[in-house]
Protein backbone atom coordinates (compact mmCIF):
# COMPACT_ATOMS: atom_id res chain seq x y z
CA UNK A 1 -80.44 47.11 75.68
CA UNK A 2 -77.60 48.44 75.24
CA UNK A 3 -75.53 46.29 77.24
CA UNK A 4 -76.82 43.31 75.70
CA UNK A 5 -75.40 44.66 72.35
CA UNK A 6 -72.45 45.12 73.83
CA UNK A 7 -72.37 42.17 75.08
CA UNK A 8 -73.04 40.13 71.69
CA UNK A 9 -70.73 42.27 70.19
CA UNK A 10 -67.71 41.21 72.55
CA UNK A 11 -68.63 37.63 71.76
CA UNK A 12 -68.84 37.77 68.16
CA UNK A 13 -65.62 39.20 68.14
CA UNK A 14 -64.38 36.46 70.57
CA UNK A 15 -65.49 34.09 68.06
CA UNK A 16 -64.38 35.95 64.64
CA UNK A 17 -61.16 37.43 65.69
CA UNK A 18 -59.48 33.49 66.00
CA UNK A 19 -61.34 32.77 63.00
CA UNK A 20 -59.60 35.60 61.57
CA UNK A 21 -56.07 34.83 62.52
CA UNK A 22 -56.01 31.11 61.47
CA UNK A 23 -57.55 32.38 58.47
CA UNK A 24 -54.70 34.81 58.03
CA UNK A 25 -52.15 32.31 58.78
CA UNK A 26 -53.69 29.60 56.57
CA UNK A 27 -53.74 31.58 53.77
CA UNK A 28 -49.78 32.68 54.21
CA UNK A 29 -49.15 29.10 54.28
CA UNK A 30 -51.08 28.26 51.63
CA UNK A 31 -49.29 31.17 49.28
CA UNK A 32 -46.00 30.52 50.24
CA UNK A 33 -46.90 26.83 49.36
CA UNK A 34 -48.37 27.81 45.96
CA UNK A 35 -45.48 29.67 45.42
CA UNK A 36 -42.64 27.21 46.11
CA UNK A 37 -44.91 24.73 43.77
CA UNK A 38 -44.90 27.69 40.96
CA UNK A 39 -41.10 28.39 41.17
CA UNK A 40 -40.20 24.92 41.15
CA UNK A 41 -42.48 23.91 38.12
CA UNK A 42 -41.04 26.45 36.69
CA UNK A 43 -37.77 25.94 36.97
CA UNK A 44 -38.13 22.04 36.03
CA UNK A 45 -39.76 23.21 32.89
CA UNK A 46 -37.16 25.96 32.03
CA UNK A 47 -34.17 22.91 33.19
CA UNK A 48 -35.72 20.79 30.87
CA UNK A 49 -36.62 23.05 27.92
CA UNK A 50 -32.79 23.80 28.41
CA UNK A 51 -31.83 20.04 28.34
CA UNK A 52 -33.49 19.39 25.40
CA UNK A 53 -31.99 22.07 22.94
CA UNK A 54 -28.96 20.67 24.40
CA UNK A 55 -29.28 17.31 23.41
CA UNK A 56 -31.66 15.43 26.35
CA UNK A 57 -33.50 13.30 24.55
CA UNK A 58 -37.14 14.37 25.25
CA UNK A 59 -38.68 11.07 24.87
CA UNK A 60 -36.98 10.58 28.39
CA UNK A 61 -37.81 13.99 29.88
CA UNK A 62 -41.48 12.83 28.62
CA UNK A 63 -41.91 10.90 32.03
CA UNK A 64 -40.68 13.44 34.32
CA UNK A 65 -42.90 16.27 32.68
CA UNK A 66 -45.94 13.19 33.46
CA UNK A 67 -44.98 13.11 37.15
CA UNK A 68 -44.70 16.74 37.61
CA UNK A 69 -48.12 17.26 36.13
CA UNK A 70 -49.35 14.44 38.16
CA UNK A 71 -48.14 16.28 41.04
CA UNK A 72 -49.18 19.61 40.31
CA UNK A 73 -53.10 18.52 39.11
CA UNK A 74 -53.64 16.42 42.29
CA UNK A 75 -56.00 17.17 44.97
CA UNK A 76 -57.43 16.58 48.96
CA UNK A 77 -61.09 16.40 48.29
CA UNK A 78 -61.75 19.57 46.45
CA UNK A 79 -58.76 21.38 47.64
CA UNK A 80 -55.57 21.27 45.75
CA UNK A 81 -52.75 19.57 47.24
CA UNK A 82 -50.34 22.46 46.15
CA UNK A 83 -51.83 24.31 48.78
CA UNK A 84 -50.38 21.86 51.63
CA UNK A 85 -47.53 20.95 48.93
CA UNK A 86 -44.33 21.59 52.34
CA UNK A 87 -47.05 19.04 54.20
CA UNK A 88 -48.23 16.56 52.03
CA UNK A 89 -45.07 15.48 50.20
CA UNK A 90 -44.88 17.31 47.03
CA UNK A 91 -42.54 19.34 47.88
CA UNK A 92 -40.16 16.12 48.01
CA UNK A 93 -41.28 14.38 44.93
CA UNK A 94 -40.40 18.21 43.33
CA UNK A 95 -37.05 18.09 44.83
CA UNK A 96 -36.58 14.50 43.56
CA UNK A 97 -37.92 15.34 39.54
CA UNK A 98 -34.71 18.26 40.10
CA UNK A 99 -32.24 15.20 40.80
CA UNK A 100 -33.76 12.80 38.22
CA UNK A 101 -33.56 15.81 35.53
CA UNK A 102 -29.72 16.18 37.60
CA UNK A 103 -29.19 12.28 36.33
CA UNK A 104 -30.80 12.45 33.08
CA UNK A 105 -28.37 15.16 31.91
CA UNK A 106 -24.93 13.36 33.71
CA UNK A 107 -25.94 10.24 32.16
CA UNK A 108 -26.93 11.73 28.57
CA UNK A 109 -23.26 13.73 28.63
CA UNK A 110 -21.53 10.90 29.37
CA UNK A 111 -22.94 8.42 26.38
CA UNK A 112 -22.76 10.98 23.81
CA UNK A 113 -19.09 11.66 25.09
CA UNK A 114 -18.29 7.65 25.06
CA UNK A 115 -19.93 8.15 21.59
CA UNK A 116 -17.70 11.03 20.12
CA UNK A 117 -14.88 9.36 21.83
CA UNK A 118 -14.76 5.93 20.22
CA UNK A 119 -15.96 7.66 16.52
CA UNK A 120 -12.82 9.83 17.22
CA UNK A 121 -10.65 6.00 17.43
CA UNK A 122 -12.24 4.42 15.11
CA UNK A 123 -11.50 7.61 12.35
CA UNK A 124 -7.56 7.84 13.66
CA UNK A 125 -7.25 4.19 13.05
CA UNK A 126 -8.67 4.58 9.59
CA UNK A 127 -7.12 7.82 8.67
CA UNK A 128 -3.09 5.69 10.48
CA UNK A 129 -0.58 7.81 10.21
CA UNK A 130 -2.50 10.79 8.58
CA UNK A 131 -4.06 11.84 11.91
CA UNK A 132 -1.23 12.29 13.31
CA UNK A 133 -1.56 16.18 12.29
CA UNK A 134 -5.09 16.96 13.73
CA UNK A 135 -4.66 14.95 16.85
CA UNK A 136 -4.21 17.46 19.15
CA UNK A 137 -6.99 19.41 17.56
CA UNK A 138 -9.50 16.68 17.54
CA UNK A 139 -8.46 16.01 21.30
CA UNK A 140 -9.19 19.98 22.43
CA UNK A 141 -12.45 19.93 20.33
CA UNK A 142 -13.79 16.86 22.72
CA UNK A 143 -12.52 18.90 25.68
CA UNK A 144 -14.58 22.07 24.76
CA UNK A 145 -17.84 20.10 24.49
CA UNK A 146 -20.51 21.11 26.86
CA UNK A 147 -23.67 19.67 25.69
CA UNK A 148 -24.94 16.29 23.89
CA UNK A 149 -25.34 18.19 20.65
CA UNK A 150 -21.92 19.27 20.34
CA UNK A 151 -20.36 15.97 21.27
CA UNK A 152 -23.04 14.72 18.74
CA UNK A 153 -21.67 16.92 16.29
CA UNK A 154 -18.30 15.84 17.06
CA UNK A 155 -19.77 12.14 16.19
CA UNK A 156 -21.25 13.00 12.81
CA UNK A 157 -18.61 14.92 11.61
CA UNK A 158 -16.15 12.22 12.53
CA UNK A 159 -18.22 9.27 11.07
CA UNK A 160 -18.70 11.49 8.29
CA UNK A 161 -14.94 11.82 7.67
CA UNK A 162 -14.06 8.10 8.27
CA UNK A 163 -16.71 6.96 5.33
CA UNK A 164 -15.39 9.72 2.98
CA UNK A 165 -12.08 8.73 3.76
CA UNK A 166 -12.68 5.03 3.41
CA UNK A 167 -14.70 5.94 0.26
CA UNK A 168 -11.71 7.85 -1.02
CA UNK A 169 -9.06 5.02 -0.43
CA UNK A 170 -11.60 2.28 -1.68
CA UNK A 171 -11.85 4.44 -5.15
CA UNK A 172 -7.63 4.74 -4.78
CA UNK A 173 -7.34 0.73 -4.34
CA UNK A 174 -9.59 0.55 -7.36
CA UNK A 175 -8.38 2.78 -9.89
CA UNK A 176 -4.30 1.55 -8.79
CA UNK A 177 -5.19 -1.90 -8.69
CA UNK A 178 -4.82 -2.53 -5.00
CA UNK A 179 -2.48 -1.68 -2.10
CA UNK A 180 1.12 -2.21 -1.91
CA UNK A 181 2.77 -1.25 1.47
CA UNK A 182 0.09 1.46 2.01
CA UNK A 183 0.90 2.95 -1.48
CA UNK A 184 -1.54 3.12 -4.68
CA UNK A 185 -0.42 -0.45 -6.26
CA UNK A 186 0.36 1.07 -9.70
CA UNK A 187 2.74 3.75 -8.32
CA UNK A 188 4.03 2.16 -5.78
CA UNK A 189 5.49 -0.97 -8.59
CA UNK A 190 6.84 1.62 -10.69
CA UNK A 191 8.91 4.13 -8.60
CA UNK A 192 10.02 0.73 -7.16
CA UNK A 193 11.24 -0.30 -10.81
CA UNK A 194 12.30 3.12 -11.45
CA UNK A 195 14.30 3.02 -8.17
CA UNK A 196 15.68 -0.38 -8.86
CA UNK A 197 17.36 1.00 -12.29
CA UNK A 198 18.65 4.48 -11.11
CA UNK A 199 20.53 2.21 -8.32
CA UNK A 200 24.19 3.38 -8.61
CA UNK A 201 23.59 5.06 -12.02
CA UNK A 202 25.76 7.28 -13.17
CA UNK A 203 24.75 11.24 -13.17
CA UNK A 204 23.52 11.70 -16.41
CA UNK A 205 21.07 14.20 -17.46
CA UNK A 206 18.31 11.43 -17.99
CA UNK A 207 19.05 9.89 -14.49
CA UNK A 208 19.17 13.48 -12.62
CA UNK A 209 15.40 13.99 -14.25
CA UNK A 210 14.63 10.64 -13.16
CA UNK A 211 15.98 10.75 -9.53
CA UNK A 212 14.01 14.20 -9.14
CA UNK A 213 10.96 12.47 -10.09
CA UNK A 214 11.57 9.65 -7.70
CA UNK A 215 11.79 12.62 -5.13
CA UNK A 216 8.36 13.72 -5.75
CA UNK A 217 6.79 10.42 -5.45
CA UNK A 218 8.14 9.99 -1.93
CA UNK A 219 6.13 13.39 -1.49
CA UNK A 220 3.09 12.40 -3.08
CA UNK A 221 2.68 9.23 -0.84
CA UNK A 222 2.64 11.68 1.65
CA UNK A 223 -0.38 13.05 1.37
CA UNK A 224 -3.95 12.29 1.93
CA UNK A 225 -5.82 9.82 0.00
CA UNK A 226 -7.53 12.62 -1.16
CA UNK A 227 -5.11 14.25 -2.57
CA UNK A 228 -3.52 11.21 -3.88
CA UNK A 229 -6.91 9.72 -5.56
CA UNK A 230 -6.91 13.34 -7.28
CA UNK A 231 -2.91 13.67 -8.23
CA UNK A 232 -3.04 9.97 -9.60
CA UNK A 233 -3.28 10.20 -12.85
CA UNK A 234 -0.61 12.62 -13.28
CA UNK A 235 1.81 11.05 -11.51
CA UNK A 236 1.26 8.03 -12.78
CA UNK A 237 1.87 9.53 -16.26
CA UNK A 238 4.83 11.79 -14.71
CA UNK A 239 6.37 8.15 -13.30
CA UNK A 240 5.70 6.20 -16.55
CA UNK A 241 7.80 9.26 -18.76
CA UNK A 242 10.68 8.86 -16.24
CA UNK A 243 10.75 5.24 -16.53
CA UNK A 244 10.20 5.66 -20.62
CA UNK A 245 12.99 8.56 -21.12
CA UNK A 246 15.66 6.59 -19.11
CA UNK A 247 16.10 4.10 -21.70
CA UNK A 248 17.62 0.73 -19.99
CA UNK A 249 20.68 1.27 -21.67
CA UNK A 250 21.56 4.29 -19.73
CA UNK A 251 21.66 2.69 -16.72
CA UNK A 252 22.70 -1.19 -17.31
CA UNK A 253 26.17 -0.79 -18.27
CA UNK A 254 27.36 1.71 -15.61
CA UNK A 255 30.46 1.41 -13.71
CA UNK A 256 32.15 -1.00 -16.01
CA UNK A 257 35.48 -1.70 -14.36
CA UNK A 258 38.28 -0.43 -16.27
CA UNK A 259 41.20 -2.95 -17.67
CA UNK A 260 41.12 -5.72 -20.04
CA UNK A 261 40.80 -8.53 -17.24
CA UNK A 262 39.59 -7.92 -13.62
CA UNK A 263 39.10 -11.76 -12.86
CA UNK A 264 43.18 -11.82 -11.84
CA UNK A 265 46.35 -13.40 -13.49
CA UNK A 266 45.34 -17.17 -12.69
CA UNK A 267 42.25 -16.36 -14.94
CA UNK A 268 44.08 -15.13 -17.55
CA UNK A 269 46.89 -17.85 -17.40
CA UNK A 270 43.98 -20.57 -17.78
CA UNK A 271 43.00 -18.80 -21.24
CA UNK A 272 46.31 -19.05 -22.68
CA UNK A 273 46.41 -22.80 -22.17
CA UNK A 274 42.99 -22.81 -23.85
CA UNK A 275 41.99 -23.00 -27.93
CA UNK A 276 38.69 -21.25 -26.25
CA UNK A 277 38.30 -17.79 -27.29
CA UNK A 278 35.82 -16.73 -24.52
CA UNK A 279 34.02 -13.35 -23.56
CA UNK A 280 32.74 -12.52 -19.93
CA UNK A 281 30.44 -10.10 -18.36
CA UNK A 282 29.32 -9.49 -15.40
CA UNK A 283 26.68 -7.50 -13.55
CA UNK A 284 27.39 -7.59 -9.49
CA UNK A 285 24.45 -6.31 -8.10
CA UNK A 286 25.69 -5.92 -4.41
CA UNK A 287 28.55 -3.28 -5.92
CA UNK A 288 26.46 -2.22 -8.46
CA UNK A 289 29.67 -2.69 -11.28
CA UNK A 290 29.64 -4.44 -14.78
CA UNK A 291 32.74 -6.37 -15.05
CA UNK A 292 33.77 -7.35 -18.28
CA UNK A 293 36.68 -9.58 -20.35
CA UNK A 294 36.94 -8.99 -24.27
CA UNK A 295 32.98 -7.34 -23.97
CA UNK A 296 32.79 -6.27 -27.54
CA UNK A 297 33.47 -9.67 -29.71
CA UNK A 298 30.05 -11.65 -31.10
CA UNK A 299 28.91 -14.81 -30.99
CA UNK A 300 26.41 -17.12 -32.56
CA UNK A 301 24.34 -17.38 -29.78
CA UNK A 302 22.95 -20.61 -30.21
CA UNK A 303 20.11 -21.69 -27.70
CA UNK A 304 21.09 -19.09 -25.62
CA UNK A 305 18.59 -16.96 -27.67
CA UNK A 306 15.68 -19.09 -26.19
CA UNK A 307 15.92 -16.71 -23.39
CA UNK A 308 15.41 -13.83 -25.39
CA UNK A 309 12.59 -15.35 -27.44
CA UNK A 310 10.88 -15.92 -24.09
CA UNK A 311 11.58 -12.63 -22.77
CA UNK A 312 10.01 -11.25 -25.49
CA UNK A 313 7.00 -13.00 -25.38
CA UNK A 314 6.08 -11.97 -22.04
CA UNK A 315 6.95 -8.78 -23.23
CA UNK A 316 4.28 -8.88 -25.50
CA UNK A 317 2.16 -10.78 -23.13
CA UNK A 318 2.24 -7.62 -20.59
CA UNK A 319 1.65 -4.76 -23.13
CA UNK A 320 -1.64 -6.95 -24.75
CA UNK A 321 -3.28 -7.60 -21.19
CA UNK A 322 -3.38 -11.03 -22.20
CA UNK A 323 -1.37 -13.98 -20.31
CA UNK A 324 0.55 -16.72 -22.82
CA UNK A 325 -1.68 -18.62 -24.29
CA UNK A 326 -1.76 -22.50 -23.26
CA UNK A 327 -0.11 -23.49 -26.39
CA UNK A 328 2.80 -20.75 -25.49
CA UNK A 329 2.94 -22.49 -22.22
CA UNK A 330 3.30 -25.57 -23.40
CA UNK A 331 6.39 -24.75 -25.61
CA UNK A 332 7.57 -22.12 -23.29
CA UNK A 333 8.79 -25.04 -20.86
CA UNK A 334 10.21 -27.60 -23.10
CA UNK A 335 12.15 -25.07 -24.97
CA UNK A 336 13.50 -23.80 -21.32
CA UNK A 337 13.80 -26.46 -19.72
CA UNK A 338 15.32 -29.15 -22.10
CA UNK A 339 16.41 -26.52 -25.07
CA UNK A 340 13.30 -28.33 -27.02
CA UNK A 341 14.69 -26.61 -31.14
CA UNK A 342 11.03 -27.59 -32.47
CA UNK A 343 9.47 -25.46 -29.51
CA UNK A 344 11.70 -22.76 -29.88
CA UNK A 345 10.95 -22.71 -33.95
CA UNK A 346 6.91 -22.33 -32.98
CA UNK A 347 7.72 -19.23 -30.63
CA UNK A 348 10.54 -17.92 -32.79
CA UNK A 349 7.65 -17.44 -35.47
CA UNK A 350 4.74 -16.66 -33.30
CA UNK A 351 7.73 -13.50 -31.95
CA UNK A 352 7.52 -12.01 -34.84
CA UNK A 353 10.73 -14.02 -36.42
CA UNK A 354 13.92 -12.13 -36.71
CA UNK A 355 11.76 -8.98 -37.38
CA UNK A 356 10.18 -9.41 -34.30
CA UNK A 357 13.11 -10.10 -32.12
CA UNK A 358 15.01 -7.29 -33.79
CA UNK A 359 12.37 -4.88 -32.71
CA UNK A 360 12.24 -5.99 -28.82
CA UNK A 361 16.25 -6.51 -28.44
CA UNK A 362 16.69 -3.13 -29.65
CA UNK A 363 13.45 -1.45 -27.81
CA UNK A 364 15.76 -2.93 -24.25
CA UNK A 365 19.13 -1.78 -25.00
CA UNK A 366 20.52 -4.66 -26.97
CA UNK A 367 22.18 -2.79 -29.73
CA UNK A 368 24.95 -5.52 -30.49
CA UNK A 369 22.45 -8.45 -31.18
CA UNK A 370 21.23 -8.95 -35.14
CA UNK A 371 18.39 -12.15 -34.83
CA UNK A 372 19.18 -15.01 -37.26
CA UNK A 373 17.27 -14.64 -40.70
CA UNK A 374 15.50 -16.97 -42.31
CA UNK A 375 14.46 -19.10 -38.96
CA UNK A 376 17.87 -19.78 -38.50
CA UNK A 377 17.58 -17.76 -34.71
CA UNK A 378 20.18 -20.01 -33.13
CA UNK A 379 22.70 -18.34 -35.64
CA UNK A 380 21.26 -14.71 -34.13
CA UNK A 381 24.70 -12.95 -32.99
CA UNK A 382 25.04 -11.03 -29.39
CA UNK A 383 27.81 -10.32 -27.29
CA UNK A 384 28.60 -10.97 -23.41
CA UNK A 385 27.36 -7.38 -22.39
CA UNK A 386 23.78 -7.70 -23.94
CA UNK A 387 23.19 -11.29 -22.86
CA UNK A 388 23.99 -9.96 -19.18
CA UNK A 389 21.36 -6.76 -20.37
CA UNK A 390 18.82 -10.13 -20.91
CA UNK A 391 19.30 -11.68 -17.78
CA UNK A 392 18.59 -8.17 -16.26
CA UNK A 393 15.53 -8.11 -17.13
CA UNK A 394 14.33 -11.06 -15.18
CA UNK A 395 16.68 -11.27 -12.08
CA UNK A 396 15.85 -7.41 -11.45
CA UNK A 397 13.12 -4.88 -11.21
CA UNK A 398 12.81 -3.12 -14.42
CA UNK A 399 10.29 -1.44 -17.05
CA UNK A 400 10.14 -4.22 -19.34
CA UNK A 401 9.14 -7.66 -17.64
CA UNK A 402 6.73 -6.83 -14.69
CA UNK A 403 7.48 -9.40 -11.26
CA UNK A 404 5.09 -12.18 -12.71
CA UNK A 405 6.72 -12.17 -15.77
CA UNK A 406 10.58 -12.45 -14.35
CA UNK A 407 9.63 -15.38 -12.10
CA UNK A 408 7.68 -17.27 -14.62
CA UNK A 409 11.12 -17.06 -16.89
CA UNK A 410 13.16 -17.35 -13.60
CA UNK A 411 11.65 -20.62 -12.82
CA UNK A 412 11.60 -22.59 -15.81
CA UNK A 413 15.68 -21.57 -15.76
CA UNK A 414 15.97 -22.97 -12.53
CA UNK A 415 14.45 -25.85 -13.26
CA UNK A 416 16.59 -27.19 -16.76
CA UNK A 417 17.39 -30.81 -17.14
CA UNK A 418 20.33 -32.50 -15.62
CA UNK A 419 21.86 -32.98 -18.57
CA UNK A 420 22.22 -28.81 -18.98
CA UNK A 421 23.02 -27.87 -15.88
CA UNK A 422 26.86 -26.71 -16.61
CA UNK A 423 28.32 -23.77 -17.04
CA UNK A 424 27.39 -20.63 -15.22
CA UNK A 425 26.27 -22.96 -12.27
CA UNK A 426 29.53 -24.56 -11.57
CA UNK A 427 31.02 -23.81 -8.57
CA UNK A 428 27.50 -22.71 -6.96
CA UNK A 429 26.90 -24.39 -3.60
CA UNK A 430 24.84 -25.61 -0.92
CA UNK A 431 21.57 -23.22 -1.46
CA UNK A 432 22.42 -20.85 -3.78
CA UNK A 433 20.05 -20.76 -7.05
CA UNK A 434 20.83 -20.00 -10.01
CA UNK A 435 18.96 -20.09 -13.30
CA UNK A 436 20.30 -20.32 -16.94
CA UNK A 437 20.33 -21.06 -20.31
CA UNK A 438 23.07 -23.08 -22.29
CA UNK A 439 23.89 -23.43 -25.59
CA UNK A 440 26.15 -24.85 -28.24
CA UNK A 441 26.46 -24.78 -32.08
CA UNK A 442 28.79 -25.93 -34.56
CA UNK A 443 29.60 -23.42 -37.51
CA UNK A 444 31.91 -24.91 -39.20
CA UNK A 445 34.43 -28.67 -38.64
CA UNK A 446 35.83 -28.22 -35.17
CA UNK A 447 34.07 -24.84 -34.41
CA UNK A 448 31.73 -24.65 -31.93
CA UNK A 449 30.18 -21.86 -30.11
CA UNK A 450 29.29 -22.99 -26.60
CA UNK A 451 27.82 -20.64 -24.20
CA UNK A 452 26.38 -19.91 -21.04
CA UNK A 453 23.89 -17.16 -19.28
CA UNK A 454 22.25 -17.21 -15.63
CA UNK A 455 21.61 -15.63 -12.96
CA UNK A 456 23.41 -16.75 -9.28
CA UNK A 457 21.89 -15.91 -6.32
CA UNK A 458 23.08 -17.06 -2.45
CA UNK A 459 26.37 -17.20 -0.50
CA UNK A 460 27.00 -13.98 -0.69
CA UNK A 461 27.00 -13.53 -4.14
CA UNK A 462 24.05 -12.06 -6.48
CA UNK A 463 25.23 -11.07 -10.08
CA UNK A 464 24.01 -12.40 -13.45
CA UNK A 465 26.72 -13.43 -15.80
CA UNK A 466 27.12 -14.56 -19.50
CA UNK A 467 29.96 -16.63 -21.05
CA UNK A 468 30.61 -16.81 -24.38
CA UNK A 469 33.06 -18.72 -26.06
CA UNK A 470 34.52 -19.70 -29.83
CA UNK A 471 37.03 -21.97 -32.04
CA UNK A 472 36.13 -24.67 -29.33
CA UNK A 473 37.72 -28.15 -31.34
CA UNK A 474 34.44 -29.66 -29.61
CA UNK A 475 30.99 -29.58 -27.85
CA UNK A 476 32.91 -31.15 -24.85
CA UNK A 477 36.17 -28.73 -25.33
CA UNK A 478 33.71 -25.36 -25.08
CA UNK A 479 31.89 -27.28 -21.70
CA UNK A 480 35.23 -27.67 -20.35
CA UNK A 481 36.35 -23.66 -20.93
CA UNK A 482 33.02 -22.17 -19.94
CA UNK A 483 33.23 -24.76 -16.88
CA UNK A 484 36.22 -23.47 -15.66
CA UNK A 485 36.13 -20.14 -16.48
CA UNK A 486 32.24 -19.94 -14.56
CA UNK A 487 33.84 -21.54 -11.66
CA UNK A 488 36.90 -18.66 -11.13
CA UNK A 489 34.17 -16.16 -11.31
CA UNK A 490 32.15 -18.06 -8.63
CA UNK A 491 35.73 -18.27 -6.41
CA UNK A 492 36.54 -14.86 -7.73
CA UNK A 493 33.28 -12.94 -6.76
CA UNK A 494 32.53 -14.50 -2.96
């Protein structure tokens, strides 16, 4: 008996004790399976938690986090493949979710980068010139980026900026009327006008304040649009004063050339053979002198004065916000252009008459001109020095006539009848242009005033320039003298 136990008992164990040890090795395997499966889901999951507070999209993660469950829920019959996981594959499709989730995060970095990048070129070509200072800074924040979200940041803030900056200048163009040269329209025009009349001025205490001002501008363009939209106002008001206090007397007779004749003796001689008694002025814009011969005498100024009627019309035109009206057009050209006395009556009268003329030749400087009373304006009186003070005011920038408003007048003087075109023009050649306005009156037998203002522009020169003559025996006489006398200017001032 007791052998047979023995016996049974040696053979169970024969059988049991393999049992036992494949047992004991399957279930190692199987553990150290399991836990490769459990430390690589979780690491996936904590990877892709990370990813998406980063900036990973999770709408793409969503399809990784499907396979891995796929993976992890499947099953041999009833026994769960993560047991075998090394053996059956799963251990590779684990390893290939970690370089997919590798991809997803390279190729999420580098679109949000190419993102930040180009909203980073599109703001600097917006912002021109203004980036300049926050360049490098912009550049070193794209550098630091680690993550989608902050290069996403870097996006919205910079979109952000461009639209309030475009925003900003859009309100700027508005309220200024527009862009000139990269400058609010408004300002820009007026320091430009401002700048034109200080040219060469002398240092006078109006001109200093006005040249300071001028300085400040150039600073203000400087800055931001932002800054600029806000300042506007008040330096448009701070330009306008300048422009206002520096009255256009102060700075249209400066550097008048001393001595009673600067044209030379030949000039001179050429008087003395003359009945003419003539009076010259000149403004030379390329030295920035007034040149004058006998500047204080007056003269009738006969149609001359057309020039100032129009001037002052446009005047008026500017400061109502209302163009001329088609019946001021209509006149404004014959009386121009063929010294039309009917047309020149209407707008005399619709000026204001002598009242009105008074009030605008005085408001620019012309303090030697008294308008003809009673309609008789061709019998208005002036001298050389304010006629070249008219002619300013439409051959150069100033405060009065605005640049529409100098070439309307500019053109219809360029464009008189044949029949006019002598005096101030002779001499001018090949394409030189030159606008004017003649005009000749008899005041009493054998006395005739016969004048002549333009502007002459080409061949080297660029002055305006007014002749005015008296005790002519004739029409023909005065045409002769103010001929002449044009012409050795022309000769005198190439």
């Amino acid at each position: 008996m007791q052998r047979k136990g023995v016996r049974r008992l040696v053979l169970s164990l024969a059988i049991v004790l393999p049992l036992l040890g494949v047992s004991g090795i399957l279930s190692i395997v199987v553990r150290h399976s399991q836990q490769r499966v459990v430390t690589s889901t979780r690491k996936l999951r904590k990877t892709w938690k990370r990813d998406e507070e980063a900036g990973v999209p999770g709408q793409e993660l969503l399809p990784l986090q499907q396979n891995l469950k796929k993976l992890t829920s499947r099953r041999l019959g009833f026994i769960p493949a993560t047991w075998f996981a090394t053996y059956d594959g799963t251990t590779g499709s684990l390893q290939n979710l970690r370089g997919q989730t590798s991809t997803l995060w390279t190729k999420t970095m580098k679109s949000t980068k190419q993102q930040a990048e180009t909203a980073l070129k599109a703001l600097e070509k917006t912002m021109g010139s203004f980036s300049a200072t926050e360049h490098q800074a912009r550049l070193q924040a794209l550098k630091q980026a680690t993550t989608p979200n902050a290069y996403r940041q870097l996006t919205q803030a910079w979109k952000q900026k461009k639209q309030s900056w475009t925003a900003t200048v859009a309100k700027l163009k508005h309220v200024s009327g527009g862009y000139s040269d990269g400058h609010p329209s408004d300002v820009f025009k007026e320091v430009k006008t401002l700048t034109s009349m200080l040219k060469s001025a002398p240092n006078t205490k109006k001109v200093k304040s006005a040249r300071v001002t001028v300085t400040d501008i150039k600073k203000y363009f400087a800055q931001s649009p932002q800054v600029q939209l806000k300042e506007h106002a008040e330096v448009l008001k701070q330009l306008k004063n300048a422009i206002h206090n520096v009255h256009v007397a102060d700075v249209m007779r400066y550097q008048e050339e001393a001595g009673a004749n600067p044209f030379g003796k030949p000039f001179t001689n050429y008087l003395r053979t003359r009945q003419s008694q003539v009076s010259v002025a000149i403004f030379n814009a390329k030295t920035g002198k007034t040149l004058t011969y006998h500047p204080s005498q007056r003269y009738d100024t006969a149609s001359i004065v057309k020039a100032t009627i129009m001037a002052d019309l446009l005047y008026q035109s500017q400061k109502n916000h209302k163009p001329l009206s088609k019946e001021e057009q209509s006149l404004m050209t014959p009386m121009i252009e063929v010294s039309s006395n009917q047309a020149a009556s209407k707008l005399w009268n619709t000026a204001g008459a002598a009242r009105g003329i008074g009030q605008f030749v005085h408001s620019v400087g012309m303090n030697h001109t008294t308008p003809g009373q009673n309609g008789y304006w061709g019998l208005t009186t002036t001298t050389a020095l304010d006629e070249v003070d008219l002619m300013k005011l439409f051959a150069f920038p100033n405060h009065v006539l605005d640049y529409t408003s100098r070439q309307y007048g500019l053109s219809l003087m360029r464009h008189v009848v044949g029949w006019e075109d002598w005096g101030v023009s002779t001499g001018a050649k090949g394409k030189v242009v030159v606008a004017l306005k003649n005009g000749w009156v008899p005041t009493a037998k054998s006395h005739w005033h016969v004048n002549s203002i333009g502007f002459i522009d080409g061949d080297g020169r660029d002055y305006v320039i007014a002749v005015m003559s008296e005790e002519n025996p004739s029409e023909q006489y005065g045409i002769q003298t103010v001929d002449k006398v044009s012409q050795m200017i022309w000769e005198a001032m190439g």
